[in-house]
Protein backbone atom coordinates (compact mmCIF):
# COMPACT_ATOMS: atom_id res chain seq x y z
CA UNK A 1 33.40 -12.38 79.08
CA UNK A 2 31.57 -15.63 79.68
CA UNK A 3 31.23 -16.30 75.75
CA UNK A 4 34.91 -15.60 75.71
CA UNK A 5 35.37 -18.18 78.04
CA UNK A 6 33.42 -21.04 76.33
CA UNK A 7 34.92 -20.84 73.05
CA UNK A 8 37.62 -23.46 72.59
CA UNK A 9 41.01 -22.57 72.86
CA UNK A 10 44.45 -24.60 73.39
CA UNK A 11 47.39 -22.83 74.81
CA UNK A 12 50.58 -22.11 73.27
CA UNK A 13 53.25 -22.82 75.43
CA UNK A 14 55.66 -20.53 73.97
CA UNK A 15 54.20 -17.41 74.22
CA UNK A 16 51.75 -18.28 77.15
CA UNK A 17 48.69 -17.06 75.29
CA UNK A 18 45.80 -18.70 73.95
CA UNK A 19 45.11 -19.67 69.92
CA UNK A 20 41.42 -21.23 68.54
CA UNK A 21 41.94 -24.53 67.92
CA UNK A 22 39.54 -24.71 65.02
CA UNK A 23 38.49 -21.83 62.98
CA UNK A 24 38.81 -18.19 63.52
CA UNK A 25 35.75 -16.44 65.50
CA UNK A 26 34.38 -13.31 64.54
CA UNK A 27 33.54 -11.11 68.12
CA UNK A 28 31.41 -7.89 67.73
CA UNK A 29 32.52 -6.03 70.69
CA UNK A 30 30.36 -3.22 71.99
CA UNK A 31 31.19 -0.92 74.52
CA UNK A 32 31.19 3.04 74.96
CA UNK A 33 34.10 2.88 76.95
CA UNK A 34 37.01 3.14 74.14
CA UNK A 35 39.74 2.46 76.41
CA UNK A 36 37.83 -0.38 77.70
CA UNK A 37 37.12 -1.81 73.90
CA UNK A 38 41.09 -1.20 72.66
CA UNK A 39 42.13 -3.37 76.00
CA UNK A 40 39.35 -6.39 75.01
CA UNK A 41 39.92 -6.11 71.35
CA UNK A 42 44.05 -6.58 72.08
CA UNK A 43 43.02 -9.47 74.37
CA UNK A 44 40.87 -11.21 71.92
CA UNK A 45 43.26 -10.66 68.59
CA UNK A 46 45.77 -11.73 70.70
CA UNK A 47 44.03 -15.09 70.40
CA UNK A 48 43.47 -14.84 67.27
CA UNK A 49 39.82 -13.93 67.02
CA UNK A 50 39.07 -11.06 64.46
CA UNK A 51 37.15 -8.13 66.12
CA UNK A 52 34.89 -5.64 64.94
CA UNK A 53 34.46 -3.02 67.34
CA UNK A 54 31.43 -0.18 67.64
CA UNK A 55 30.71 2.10 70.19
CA UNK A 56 27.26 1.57 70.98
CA UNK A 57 24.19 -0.84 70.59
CA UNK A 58 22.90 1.47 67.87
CA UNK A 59 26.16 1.45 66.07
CA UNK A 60 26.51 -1.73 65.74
CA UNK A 61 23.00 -2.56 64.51
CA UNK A 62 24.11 0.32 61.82
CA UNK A 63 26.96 -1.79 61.22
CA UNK A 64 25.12 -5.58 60.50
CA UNK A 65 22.62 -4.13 58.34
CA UNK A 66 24.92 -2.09 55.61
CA UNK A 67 27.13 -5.64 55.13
C-alpha cells in the first residue's frame, strides 16, 4: 500500500474520502486472494483511481501484453 500512499490526493470534506488531485491513476492490482482484491479495488475507485484487477503475476503479464 505504500505506492497508494505516495500518490497525491486532497480530501473531500463532504464525504470524508480521498479524490486525485490531478489526473486519474491507473492501479494494476494483483492478488490471489479475491476477497482481498474486491476490498482494495473498492478502496482505490473510491478515490477515483481506475483498477484493473488479475489474479496472479502470470495473469497479469497475460494481460499487458494482449493491449
Amino acid at each position: 500500500m505504500s505506492a497508494v500512499n505516495a500518490m497525491t490526493s486532497e480530501a473531500d470534506p463532504e464525504s470524508g474520502s480521498h479524490r486525485d488531485a490531478g489526473t486519474e491513476h491507473c492501479v494494476f492490482l494483483v492478488d490471489d486472494d479475491a476477497h482481498l482484491r474486491g476490498l482494495v479495488r473498492r478502496w482505490l475507485e473510491e478515490r477515483g483511481h481506475h483498477v484493473v484487477e488479475f489474479e496472479n503475476g502470470e495473469a497479469c503479464l497475460e494481460g499487458l501484453s494482449s493491449q
